[in-house]
Protein backbone atom coordinates (compact mmCIF):
# COMPACT_ATOMS: atom_id res chain seq x y z
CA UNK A 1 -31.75 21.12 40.18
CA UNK A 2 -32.47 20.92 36.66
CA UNK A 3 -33.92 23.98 35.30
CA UNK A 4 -36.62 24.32 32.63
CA UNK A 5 -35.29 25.10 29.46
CA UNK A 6 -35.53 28.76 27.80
CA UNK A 7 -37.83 27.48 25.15
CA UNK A 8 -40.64 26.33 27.58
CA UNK A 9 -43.76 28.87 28.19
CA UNK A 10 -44.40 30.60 31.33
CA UNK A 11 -47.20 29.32 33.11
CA UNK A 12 -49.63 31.69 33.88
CA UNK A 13 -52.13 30.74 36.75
CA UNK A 14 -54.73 32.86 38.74
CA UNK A 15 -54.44 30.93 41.70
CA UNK A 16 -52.86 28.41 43.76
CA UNK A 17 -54.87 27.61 47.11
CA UNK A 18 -55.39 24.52 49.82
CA UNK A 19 -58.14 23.36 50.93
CA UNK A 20 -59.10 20.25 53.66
CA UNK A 21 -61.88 18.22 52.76
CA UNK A 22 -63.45 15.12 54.32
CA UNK A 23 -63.00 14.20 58.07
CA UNK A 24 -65.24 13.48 60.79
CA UNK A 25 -65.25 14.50 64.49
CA UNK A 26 -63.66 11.56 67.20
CA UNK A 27 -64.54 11.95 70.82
CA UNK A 28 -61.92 10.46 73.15
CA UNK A 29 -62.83 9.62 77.05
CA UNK A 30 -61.43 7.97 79.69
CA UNK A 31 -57.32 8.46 79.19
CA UNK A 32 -54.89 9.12 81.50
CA UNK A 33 -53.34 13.25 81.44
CA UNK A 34 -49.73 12.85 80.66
CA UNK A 35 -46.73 15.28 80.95
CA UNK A 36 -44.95 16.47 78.10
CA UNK A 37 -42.16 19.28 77.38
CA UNK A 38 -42.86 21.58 74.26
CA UNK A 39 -41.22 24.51 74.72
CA UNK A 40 -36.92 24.61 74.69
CA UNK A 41 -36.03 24.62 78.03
CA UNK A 42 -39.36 24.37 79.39
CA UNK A 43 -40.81 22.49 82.25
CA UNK A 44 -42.83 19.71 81.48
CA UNK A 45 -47.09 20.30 81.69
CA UNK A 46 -50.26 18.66 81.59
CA UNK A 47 -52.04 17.07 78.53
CA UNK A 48 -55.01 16.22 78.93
CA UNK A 49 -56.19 13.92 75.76
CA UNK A 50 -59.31 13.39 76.42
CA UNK A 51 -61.84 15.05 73.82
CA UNK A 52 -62.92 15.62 70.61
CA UNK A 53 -60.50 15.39 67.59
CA UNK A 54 -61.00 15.66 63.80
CA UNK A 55 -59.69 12.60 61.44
CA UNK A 56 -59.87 11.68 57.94
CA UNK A 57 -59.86 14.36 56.46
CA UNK A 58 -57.50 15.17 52.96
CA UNK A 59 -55.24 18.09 52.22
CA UNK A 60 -55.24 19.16 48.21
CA UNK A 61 -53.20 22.10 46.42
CA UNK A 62 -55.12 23.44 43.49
CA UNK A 63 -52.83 25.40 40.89
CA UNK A 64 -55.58 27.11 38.29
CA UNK A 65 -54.90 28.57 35.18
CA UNK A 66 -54.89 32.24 34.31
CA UNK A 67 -56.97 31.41 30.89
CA UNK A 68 -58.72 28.31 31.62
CA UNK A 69 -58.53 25.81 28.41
CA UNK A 70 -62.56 24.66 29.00
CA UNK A 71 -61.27 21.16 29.30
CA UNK A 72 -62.16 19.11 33.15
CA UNK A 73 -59.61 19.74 35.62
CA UNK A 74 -57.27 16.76 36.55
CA UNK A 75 -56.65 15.41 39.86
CA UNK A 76 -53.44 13.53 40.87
CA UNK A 77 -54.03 10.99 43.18
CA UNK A 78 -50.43 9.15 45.04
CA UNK A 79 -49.87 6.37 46.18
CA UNK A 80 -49.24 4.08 49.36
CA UNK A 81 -47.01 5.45 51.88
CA UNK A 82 -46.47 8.43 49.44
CA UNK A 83 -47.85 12.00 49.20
CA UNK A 84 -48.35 14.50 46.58
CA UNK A 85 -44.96 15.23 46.08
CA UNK A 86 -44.83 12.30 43.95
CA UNK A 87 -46.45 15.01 40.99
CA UNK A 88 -44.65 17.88 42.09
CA UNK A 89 -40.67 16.98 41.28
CA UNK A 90 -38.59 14.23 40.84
CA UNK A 91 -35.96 12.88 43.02
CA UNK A 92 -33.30 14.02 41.24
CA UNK A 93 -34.45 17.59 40.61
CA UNK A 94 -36.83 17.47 37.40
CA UNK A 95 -40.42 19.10 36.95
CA UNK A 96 -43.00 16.15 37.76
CA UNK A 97 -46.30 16.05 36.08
CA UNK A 98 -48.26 18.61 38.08
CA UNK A 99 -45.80 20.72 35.74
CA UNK A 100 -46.61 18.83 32.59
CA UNK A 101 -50.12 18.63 32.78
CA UNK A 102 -50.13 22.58 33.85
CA UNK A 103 -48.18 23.16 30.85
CA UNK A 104 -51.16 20.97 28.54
CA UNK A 105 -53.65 23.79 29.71
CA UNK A 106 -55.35 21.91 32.67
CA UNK A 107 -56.24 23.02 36.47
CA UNK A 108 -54.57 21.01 38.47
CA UNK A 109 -55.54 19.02 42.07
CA UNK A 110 -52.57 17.69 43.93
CA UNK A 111 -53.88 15.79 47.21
CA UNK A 112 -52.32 14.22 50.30
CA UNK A 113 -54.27 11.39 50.70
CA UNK A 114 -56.17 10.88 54.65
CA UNK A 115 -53.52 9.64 57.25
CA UNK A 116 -50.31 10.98 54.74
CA UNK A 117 -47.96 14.43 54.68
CA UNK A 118 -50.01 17.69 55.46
CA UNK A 119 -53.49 15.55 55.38
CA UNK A 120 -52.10 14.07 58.98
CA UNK A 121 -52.96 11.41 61.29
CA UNK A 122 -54.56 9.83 64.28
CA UNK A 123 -53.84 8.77 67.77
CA UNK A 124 -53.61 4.91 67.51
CA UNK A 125 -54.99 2.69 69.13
CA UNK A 126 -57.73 4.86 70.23
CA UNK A 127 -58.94 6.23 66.87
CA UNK A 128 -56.34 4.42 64.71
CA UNK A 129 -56.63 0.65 65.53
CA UNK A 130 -52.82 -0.47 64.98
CA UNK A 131 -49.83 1.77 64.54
CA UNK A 132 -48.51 2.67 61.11
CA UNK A 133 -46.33 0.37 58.92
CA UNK A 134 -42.95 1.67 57.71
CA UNK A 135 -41.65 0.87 54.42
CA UNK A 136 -37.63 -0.51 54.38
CA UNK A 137 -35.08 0.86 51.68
CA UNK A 138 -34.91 -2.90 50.93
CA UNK A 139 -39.00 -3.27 50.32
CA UNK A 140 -38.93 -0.04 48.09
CA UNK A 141 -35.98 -1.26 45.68
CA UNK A 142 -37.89 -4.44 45.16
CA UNK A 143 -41.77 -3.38 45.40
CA UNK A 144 -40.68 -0.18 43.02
CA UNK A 145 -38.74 -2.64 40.37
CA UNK A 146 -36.21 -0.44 40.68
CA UNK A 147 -33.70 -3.71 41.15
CA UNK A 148 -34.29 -7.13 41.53
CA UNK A 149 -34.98 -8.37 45.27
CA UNK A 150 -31.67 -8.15 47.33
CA UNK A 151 -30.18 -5.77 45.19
CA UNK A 152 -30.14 -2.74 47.17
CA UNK A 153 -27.01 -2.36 49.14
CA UNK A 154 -26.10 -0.19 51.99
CA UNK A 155 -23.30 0.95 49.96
CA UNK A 156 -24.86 3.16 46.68
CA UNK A 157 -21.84 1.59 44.38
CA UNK A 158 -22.61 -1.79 45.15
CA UNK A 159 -26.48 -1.63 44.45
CA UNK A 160 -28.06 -3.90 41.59
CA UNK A 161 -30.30 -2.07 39.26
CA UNK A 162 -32.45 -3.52 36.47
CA UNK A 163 -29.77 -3.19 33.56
CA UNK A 164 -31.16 -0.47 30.90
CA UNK A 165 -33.79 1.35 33.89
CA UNK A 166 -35.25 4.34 33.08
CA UNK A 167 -35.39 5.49 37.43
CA UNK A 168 -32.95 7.75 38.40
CA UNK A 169 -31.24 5.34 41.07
CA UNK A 170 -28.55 7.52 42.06
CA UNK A 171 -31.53 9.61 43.68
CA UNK A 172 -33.22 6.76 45.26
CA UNK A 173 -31.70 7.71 49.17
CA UNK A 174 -33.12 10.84 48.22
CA UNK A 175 -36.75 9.50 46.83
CA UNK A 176 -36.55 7.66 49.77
CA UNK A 177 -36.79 10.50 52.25
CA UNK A 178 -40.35 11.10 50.63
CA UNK A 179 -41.81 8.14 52.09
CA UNK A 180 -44.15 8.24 55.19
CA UNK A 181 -46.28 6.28 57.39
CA UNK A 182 -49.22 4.32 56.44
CA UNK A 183 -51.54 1.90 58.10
CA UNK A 184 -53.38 -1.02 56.40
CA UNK A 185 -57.27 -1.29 56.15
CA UNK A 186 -57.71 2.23 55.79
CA UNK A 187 -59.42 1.94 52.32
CA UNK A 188 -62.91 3.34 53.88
CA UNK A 189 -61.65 6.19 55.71
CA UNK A 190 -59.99 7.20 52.09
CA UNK A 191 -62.99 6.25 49.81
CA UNK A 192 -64.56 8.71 51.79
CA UNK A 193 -62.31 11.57 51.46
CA UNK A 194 -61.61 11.14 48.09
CA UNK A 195 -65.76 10.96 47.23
CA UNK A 196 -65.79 14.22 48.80
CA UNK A 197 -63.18 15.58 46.83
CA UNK A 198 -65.56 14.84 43.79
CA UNK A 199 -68.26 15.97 44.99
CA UNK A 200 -66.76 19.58 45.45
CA UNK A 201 -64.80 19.12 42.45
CA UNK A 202 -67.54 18.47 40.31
CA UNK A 203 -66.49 16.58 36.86
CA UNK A 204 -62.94 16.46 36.32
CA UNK A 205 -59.89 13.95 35.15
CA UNK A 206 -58.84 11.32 38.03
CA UNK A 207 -55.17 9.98 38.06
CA UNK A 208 -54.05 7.67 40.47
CA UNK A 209 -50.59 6.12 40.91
CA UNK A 210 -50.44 2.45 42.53
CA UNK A 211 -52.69 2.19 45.38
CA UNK A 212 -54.04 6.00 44.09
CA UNK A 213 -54.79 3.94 41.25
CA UNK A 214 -57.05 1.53 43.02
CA UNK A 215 -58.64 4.29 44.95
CA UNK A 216 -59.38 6.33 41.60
CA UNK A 217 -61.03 2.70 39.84
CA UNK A 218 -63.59 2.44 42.95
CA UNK A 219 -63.88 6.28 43.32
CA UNK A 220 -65.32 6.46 39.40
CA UNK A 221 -67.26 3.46 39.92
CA UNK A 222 -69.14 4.92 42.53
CA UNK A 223 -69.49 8.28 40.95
CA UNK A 224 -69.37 7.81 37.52
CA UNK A 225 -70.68 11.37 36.51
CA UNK A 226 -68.09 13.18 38.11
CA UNK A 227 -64.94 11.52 36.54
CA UNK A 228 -65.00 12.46 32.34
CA UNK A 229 -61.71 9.90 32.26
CA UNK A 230 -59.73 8.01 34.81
CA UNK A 231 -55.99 6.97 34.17
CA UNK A 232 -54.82 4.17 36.65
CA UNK A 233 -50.84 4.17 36.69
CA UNK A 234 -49.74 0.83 37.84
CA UNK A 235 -52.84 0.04 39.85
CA UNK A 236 -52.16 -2.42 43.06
CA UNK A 237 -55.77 -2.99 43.02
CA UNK A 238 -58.94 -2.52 41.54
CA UNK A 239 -62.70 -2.92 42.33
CA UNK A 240 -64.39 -7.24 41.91
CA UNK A 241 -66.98 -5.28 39.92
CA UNK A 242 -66.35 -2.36 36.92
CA UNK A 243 -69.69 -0.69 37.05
CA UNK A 244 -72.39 0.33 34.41
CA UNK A 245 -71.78 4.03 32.39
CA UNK A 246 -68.28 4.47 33.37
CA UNK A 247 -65.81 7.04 31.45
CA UNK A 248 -62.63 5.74 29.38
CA UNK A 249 -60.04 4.10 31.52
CA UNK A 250 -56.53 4.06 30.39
CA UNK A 251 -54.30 1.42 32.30
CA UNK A 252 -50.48 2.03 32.19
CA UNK A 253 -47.67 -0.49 33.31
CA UNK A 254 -44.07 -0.56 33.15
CA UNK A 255 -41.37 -3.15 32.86
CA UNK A 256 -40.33 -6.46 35.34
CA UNK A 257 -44.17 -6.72 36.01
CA UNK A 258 -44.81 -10.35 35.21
CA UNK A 259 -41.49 -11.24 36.34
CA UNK A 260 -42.83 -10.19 39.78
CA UNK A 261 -44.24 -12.13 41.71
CA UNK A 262 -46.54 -9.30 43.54
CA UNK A 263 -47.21 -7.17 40.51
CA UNK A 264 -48.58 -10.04 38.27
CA UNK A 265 -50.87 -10.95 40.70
CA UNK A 266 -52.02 -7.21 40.91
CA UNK A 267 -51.92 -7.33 37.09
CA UNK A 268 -54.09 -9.56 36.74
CA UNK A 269 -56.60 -8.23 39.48
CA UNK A 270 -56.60 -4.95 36.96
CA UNK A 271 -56.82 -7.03 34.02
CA UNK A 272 -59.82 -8.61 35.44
CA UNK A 273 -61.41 -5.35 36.14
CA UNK A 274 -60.91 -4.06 32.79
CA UNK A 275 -62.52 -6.71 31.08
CA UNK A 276 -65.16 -5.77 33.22
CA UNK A 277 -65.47 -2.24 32.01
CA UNK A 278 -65.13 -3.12 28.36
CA UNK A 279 -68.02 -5.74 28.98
CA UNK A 280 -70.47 -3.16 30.53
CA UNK A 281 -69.68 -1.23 27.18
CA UNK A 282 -67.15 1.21 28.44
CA UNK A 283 -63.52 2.16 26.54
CA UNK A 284 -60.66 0.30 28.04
CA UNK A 285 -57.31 0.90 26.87
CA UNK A 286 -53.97 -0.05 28.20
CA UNK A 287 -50.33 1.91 27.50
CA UNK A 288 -47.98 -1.03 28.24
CA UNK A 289 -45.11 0.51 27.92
CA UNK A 290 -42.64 -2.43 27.41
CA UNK A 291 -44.53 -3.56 24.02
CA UNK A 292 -44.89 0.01 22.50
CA UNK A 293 -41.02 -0.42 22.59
CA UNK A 294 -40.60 2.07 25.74
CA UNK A 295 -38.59 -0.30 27.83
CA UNK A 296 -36.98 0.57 31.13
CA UNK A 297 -39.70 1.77 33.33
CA UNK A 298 -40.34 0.96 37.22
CA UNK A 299 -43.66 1.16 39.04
CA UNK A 300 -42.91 4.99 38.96
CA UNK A 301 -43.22 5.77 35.15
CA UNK A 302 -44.21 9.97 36.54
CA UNK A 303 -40.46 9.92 37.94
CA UNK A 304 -38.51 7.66 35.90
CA UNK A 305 -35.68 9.51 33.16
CA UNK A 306 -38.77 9.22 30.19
CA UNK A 307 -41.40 10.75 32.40
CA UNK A 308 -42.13 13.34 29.63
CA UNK A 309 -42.27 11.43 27.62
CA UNK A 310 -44.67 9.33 29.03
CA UNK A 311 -46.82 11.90 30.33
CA UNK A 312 -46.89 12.69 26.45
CA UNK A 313 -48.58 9.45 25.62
CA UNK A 314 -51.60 10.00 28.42
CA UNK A 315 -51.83 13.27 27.42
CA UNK A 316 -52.99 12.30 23.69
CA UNK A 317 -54.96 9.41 24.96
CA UNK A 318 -56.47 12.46 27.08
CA UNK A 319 -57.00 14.35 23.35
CA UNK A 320 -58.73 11.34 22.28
CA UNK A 321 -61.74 9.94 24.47
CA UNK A 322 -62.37 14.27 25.66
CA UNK A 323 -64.93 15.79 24.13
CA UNK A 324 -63.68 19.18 23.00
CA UNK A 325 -63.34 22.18 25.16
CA UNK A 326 -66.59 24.32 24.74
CA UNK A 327 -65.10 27.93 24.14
CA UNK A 328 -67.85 29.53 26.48
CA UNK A 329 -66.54 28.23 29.35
């Protein structure tokens, strides 16, 4: 693992915690008992399912600084089929942006989103409609634009990458292993969690990676006061309709995204909701990476070789729309 380098400041925090927050309470009647075996070299006993069960809820990880800078805390917001590691590290061993933004003076919220990692899931099909979708190595190294379609390969030698990509693809069995379940049509269930994350979080910074990024678009249009500025990474979606007295959006997108077939169409969805924002009279401004001559970037700019570098650039777009930090707080 790469370590940070002697130059780079300690951080000093007062706290790191967890916390749960949204959920609801399920009652279950009706199902059979069934017979399992927990315990190593155990006999099998009774389980009765039948009762009352708590779902939807979110995990988040707060890390809070020692000397607080004054400025709105952000939250980091993954997305599908992904948890919060996504901030934390990179595949191949490298502080993620929880680290960077720590470093920049904010408090920091690192969720698992409802139904992913330590958040957890539900019985399906009796709270849970269908079971959860799985994604393929194959999927990823397409979906990701890590390589073109067909060019992952059993074999790590014989994989095709995009020539001149910025993600670390000898890591990618190891990125990979990060992945976890996730079912389709959930968007509600999340909403919800993530509404009550700003509601407890009061007014704070909101970025969201890929489907994160959709959430985080819908989640400030429906609570505009809480959210001082949202950054949408490579949103797969975004709201039909931006909203009246929003914050400053920044949009940021990476290479091979009009080439795709997929991410232009979600491109344009975004596109569509930007205009949107800038109509209602709110700031709208998008990093495109590829034509401020930063070339090389997959749908995973917080993990890619330049993350620092691009984590830089929202950074002092942050500097810019934030109103400074008042010193009495």
């Amino acid at each position: 693992m790469n370590a940070p380098a002697a130059s780079t400041p300690t951080l000093r925090l007062r706290a790191i915690h967890s916390f749960f927050v949204g959920g609801r309470t399920v009652a279950l009647q009706g199902l059979p008992v069934e017979q399992h075996r927990f315990a190593q070299n155990g006999a099998a006993r009774a389980v009765d399912p039948n009762g009352h069960y708590r779902s939807g809820q979110m995990y988040v990880q707060a890390f809070l600084q020692a000397q607080p800078s004054g400025r709105p805390p952000v939250l980091l917001w993954h997305g599908g089929g992904m948890t919060g590691v996504n901030w934390e590290t990179t595949p191949d061993g490298r502080p993620g942006w929880r680290d960077a933004f720590l470093r920049a003076g904010y408090d920091v919220y690192v969720s698992d989103a409802v139904e992913r990692g330590r958040a957890g899931w539900s019985r399906w099909p009796d709270i849970y409609e269908a079971p959860p979708l799985h994604r393929t190595l194959e999927e990823g190294w397409d979906m990701f634009r890590i390589g073109p379609a067909g060019g992952w390969h059993e074999h790590a030698t014989q994989r095709r990458a995009h020539p001149g990509g910025q993600f670390p693809a000898a890591a990618f069995d190891d990125f990979a292993t990060q992945w976890v379940p996730r079912w389709a049509g959930h968007e509600a269930l999340t909403l919800a969690a993530y509404d009550a994350l700003l509601q407890r979080i009061g007014r704070c910074i909101v970025i969201g990676h890929s489907q994160g990024g959709g959430f985080a678009l819908e989640a400030v249009r429906r609570r505009p006061h809480d959210v001082a500025a949202v950054v949408a990474i490579e949103p797969s979606g975004a709201p039909a309709q931006a909203g009246a007295t929003l914050p400053p959006h920044l949009y940021v997108w990476g290479d091979h995204v009009q080439a795709h077939p997929v991410w232009r169409g979600y491109r344009e969805t975004v596109e569509r909701h930007a205009q949107g924002v800038r109509a209602a009279g709110g700031r709208a401004d998008v990093l495109d990476l590829p034509r401020e001559g930063v070339h090389g970037n997959s749908h995973f700019p917080m993990l890619d070789l330049n993350a620092a570098d691009v984590a830089g650039r929202v950074l002092s777009w942050l500097d810019g729309v934030l109103e400074p930090p008042d010193p009495a707080t």
